[in-house]
N, C-alpha and C. Protein backbone atom coordinates (compact mmCIF):
# COMPACT_ATOMS: atom_id res chain seq x y z
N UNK A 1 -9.28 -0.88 -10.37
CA UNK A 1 -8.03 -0.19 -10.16
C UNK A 1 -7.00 -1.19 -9.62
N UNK A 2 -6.58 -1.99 -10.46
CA UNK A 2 -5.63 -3.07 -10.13
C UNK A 2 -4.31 -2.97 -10.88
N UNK A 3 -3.29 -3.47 -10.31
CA UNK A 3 -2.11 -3.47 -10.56
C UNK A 3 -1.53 -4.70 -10.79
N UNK A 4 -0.67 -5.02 -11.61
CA UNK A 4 0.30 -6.38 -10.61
C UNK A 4 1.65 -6.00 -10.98
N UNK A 5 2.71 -6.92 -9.73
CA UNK A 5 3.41 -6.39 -10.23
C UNK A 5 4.33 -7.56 -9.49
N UNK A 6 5.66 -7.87 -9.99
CA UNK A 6 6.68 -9.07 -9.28
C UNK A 6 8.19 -8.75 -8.34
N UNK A 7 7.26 -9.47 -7.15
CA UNK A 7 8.27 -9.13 -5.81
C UNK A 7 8.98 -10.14 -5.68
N UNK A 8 10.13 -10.19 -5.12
CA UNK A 8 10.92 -11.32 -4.38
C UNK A 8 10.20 -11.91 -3.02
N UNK A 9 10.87 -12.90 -2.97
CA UNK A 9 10.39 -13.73 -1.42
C UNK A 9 10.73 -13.20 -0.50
N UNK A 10 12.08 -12.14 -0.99
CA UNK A 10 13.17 -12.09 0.22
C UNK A 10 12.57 -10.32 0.15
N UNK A 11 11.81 -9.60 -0.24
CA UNK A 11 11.17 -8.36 -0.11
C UNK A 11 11.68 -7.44 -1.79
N UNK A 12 11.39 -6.36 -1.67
CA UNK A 12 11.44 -5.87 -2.62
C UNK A 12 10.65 -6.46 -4.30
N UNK A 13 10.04 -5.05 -4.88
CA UNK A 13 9.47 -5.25 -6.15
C UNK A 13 10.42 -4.93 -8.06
N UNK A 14 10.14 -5.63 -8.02
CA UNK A 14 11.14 -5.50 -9.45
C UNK A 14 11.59 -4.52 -10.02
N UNK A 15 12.52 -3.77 -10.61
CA UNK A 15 12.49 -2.71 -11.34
C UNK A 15 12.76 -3.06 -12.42
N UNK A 16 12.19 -1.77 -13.39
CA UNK A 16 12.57 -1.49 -14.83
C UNK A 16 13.64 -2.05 -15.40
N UNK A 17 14.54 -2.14 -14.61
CA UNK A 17 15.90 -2.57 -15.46
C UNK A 17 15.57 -4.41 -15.87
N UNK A 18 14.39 -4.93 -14.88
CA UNK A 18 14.61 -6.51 -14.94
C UNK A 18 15.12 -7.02 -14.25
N UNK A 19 16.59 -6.30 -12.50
CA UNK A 19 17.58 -7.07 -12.64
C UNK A 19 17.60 -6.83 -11.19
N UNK A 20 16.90 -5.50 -10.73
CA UNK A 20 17.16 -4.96 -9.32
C UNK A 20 15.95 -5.04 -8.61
N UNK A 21 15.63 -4.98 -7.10
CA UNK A 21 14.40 -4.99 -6.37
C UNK A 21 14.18 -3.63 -5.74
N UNK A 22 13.39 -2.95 -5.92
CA UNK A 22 12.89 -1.86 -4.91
C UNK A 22 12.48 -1.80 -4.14
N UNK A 23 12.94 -1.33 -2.41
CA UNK A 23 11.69 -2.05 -1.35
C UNK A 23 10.77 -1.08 -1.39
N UNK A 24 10.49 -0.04 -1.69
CA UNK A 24 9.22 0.58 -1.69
C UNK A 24 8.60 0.38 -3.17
N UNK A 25 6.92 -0.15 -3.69
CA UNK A 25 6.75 -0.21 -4.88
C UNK A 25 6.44 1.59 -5.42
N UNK A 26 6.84 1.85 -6.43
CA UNK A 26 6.64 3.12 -6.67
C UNK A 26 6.46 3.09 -8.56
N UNK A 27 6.74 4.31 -9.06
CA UNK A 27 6.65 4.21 -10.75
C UNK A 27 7.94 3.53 -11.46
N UNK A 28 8.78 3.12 -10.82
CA UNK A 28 10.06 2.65 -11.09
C UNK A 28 10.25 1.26 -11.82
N UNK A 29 8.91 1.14 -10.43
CA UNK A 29 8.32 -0.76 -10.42
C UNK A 29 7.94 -1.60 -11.88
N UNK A 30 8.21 -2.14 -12.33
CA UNK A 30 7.97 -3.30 -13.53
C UNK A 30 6.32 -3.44 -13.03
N UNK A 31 5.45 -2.59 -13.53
CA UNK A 31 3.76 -2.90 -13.57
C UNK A 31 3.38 -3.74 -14.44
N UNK A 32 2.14 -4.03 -14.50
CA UNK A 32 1.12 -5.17 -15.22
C UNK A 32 0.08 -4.67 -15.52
N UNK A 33 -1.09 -4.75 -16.11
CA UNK A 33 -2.27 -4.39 -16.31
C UNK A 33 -3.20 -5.74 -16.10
N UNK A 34 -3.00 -7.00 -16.35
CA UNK A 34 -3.21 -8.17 -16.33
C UNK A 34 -2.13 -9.50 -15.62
N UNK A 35 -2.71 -10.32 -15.20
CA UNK A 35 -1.62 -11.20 -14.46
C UNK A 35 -1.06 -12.18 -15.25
N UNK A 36 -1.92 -12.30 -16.47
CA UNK A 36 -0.92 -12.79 -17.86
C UNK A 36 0.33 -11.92 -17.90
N UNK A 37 0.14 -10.73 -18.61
CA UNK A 37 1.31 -9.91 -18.60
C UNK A 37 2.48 -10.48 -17.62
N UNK A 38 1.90 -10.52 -16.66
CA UNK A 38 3.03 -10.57 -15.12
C UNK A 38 3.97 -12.06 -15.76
N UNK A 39 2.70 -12.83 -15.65
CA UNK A 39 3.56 -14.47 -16.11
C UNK A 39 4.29 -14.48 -16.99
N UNK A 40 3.93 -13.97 -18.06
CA UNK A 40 4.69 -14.12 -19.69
C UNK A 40 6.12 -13.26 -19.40
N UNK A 41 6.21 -11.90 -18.25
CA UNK A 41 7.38 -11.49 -17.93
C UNK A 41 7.80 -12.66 -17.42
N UNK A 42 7.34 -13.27 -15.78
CA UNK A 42 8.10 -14.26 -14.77
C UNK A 42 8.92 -15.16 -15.50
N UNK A 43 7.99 -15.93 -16.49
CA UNK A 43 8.55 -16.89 -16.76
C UNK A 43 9.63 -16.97 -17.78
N UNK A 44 9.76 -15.25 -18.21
CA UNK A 44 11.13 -15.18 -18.92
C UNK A 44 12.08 -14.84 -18.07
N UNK A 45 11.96 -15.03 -16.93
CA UNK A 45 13.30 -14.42 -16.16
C UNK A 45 14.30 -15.63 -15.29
N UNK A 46 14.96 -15.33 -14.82
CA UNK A 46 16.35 -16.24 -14.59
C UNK A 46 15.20 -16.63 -12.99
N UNK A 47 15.46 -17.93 -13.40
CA UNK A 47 14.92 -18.07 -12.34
C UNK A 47 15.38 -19.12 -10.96
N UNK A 48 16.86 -18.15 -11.11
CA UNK A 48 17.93 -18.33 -9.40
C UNK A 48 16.95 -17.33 -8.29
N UNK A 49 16.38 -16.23 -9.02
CA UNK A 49 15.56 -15.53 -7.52
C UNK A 49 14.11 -16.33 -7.57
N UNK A 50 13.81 -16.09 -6.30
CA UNK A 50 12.34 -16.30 -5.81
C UNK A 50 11.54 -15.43 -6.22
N UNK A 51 10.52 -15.30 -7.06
CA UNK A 51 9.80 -14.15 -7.44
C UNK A 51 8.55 -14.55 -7.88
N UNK A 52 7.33 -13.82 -7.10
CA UNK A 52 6.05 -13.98 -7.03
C UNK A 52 5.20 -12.81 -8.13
N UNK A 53 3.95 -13.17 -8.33
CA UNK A 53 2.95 -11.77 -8.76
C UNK A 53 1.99 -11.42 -7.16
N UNK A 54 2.28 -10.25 -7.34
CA UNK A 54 1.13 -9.39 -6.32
C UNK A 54 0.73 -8.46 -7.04
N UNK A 55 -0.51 -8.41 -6.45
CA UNK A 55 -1.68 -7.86 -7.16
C UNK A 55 -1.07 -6.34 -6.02
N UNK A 56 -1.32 -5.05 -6.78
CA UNK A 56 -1.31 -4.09 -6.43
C UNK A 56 -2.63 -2.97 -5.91
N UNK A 57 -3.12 -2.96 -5.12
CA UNK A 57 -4.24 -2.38 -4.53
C UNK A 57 -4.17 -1.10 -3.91
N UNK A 58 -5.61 0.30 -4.27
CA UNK A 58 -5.51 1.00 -2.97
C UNK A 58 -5.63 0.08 -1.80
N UNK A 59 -6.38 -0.81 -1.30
CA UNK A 59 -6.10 -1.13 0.18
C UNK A 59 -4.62 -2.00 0.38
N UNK A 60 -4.47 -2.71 -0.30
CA UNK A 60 -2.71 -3.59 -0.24
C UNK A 60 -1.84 -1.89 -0.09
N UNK A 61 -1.79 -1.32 -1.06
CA UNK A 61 -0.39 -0.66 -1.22
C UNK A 61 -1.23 0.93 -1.06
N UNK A 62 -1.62 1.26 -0.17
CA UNK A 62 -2.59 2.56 -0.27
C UNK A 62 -1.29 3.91 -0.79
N UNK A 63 -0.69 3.99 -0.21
CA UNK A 63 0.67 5.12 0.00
C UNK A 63 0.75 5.09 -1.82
N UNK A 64 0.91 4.35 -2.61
CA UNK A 64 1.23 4.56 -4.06
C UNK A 64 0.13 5.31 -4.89
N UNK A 65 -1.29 4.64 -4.59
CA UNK A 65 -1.84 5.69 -5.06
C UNK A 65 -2.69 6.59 -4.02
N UNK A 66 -1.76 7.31 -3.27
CA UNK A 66 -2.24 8.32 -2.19
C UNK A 66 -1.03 8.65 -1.87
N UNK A 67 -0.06 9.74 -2.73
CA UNK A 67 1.40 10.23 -2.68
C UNK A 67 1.51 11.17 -1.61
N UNK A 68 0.17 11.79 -1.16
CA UNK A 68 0.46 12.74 -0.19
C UNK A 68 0.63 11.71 1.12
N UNK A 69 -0.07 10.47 1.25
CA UNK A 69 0.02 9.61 2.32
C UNK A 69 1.15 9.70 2.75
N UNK A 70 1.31 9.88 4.15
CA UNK A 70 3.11 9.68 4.78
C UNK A 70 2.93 9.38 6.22
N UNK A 71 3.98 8.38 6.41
CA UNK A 71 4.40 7.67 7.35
C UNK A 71 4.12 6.64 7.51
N UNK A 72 4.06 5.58 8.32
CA UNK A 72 3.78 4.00 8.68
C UNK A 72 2.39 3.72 8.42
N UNK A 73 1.87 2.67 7.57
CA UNK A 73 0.64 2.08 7.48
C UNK A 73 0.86 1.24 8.41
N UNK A 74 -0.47 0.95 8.77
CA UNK A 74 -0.56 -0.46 10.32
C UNK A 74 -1.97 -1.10 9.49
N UNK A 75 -2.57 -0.19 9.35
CA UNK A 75 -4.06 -1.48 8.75
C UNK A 75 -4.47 -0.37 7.73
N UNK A 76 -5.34 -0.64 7.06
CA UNK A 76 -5.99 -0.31 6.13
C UNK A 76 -7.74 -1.22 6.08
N UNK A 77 -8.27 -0.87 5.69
CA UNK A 77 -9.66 -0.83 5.30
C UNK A 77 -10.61 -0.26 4.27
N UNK A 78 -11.43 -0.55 3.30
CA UNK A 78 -12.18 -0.21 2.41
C UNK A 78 -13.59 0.45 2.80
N UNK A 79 -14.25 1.75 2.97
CA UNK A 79 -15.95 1.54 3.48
C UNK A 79 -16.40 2.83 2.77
N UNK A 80 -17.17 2.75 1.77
CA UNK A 80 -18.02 3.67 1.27
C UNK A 80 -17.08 4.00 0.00
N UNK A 81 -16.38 3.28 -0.79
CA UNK A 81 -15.54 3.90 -1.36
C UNK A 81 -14.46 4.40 -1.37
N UNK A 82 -13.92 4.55 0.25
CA UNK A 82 -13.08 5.32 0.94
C UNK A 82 -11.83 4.21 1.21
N UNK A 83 -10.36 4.44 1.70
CA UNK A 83 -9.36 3.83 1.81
C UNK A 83 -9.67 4.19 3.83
N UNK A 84 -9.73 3.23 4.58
CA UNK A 84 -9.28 4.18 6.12
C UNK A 84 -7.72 3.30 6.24
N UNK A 85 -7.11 4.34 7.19
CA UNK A 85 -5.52 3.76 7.10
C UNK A 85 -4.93 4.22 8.94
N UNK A 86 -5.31 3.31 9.50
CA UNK A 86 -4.39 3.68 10.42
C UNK A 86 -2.81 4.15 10.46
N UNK A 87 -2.18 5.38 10.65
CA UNK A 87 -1.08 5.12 10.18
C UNK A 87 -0.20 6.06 11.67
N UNK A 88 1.07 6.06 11.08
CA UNK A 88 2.32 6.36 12.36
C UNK A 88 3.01 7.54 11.70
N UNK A 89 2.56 8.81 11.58
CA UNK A 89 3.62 10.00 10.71
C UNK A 89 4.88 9.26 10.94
N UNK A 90 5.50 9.12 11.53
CA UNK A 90 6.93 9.50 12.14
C UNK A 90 6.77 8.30 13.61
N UNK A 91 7.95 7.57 13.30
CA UNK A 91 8.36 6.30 13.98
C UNK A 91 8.19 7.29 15.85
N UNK A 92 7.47 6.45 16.75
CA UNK A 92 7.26 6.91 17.73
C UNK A 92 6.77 8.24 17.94
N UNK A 93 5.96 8.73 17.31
CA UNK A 93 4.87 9.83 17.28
C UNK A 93 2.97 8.81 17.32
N UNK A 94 2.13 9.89 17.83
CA UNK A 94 1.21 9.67 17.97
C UNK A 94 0.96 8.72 16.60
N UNK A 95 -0.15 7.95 17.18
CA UNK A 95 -1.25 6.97 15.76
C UNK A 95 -2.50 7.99 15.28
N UNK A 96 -2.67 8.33 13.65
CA UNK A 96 -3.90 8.91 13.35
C UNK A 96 -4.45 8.03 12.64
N UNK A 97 -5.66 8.57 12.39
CA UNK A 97 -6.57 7.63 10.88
C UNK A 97 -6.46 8.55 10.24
N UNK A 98 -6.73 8.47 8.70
CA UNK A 98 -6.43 8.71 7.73
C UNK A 98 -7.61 8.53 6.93
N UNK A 99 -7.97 9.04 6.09
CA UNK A 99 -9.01 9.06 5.06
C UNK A 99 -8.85 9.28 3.78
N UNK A 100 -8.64 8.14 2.61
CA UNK A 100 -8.44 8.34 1.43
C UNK A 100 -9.11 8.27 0.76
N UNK A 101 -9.78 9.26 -0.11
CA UNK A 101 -10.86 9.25 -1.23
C UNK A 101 -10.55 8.53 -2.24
N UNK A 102 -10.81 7.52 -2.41
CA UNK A 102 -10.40 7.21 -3.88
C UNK A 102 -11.33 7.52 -5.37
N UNK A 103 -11.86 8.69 -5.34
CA UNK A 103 -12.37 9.67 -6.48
C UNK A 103 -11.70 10.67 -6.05
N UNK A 104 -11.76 11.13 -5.36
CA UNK A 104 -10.61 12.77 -5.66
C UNK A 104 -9.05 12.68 -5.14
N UNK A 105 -8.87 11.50 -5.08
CA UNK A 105 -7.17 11.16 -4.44
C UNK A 105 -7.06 12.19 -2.87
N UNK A 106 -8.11 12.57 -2.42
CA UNK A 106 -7.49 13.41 -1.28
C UNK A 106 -7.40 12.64 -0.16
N UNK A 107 -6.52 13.12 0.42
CA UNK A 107 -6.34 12.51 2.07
C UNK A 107 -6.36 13.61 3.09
N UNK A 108 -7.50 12.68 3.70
CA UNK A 108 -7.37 13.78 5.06
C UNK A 108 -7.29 12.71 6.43
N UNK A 109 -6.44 13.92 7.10
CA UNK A 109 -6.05 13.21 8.58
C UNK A 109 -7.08 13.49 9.75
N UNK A 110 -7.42 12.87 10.06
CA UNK A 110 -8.41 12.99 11.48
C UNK A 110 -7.16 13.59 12.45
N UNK A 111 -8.04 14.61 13.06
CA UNK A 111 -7.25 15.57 14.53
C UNK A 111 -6.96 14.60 15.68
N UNK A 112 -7.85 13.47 15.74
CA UNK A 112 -7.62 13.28 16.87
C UNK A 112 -6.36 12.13 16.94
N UNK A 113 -5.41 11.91 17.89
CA UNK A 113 -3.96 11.42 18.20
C UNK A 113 -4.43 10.32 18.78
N UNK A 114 -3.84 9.07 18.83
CA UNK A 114 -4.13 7.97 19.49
C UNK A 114 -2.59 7.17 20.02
N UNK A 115 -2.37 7.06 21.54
CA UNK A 115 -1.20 6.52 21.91
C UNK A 115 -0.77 5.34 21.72
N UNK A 116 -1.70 4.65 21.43
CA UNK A 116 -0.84 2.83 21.18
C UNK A 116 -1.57 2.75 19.43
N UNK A 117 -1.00 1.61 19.09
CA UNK A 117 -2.07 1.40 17.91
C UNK A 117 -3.08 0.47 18.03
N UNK A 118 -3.26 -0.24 19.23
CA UNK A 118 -4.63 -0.90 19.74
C UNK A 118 -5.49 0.36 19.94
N UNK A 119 -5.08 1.30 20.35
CA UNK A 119 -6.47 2.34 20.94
C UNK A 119 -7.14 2.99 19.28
N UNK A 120 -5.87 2.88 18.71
CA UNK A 120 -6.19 3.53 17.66
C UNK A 120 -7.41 2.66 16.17
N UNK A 121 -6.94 1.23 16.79
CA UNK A 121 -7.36 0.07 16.13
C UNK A 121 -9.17 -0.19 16.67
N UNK A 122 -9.02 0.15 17.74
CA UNK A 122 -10.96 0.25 18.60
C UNK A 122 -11.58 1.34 17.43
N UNK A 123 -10.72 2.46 17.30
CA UNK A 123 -11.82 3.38 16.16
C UNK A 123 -11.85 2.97 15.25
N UNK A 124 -10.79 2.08 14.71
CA UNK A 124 -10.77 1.89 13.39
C UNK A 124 -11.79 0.93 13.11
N UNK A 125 -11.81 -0.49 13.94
CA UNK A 125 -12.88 -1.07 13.83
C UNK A 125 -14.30 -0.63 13.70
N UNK A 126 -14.66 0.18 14.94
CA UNK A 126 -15.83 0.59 14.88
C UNK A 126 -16.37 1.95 13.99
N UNK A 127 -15.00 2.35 13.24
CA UNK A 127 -15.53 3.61 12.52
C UNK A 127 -16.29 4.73 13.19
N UNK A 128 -15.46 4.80 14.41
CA UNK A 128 -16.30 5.90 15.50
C UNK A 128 -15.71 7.33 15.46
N UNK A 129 -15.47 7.56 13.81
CA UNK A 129 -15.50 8.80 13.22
C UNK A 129 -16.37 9.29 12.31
N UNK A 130 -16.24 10.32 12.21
CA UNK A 130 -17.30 11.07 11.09
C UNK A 130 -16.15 10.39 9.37
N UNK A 131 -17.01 10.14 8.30
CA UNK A 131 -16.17 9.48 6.88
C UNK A 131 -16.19 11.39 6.19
């Protein structure tokens, strides 16, 4: 389940048009299926911008393919198949983990609230939740 797709240095991912950057990657984004593809685009393009290939990932870019995902990613992690995502609903609200299936696209939020994102980062490490 790989992607690629071409960002600037200076942020943002390419769009459709060829000409503009998007800072969030979404369906808008100039995709790849292969990183040939990506090159054979790059290297037709004007090349006054800085512009890289990144590989597109559930763990790199979890929120794209996990649309219900919302609010701030801080880490992410892969275990059993699963996406875990420390994340921030809402700028200065509690830290949850997050649980993304990647066979049934569902996400579920763990109940429990965590005040810093170090406290929240001890569970995440140790996976001292139920998956």
């Amino acid at each position: 389940m790989k992607i690629f797709a071409l960002q600037s240095l200076v942020g943002g991912f390419l769009d459709e048009d060829l000409k503009h950057f998007n800072k969030v990657f979404d369906d808008w984004c100039v995709q790849f299926e292969s990183m040939e593809d990506a090159q054979l685009i790059l290297d037709s393009l004007d090349k006054d911008e800085q512009i890289k290939i990144v590989e597109i990932t559930p763990l790199s870019y979890p929120k794209y393919f996990f649309p219900k995902l919302q609010g701030i990613i801080h880490a992410t992690r892969e275990y059993e198949g699963k996406i875990i995502c420390i994340v921030e609903p809402q700028m200065g609200m509690s830290f949850r983990i997050a649980i993304c299936d990647l066979q049934t696209k569902k996400v579920r939020i763990l109940a429990t609230r965590y005040k810093s994102a170090l406290n929240a980062e001890g569970a995440f490490a140790n996976l001292a939740f139920d998956l």
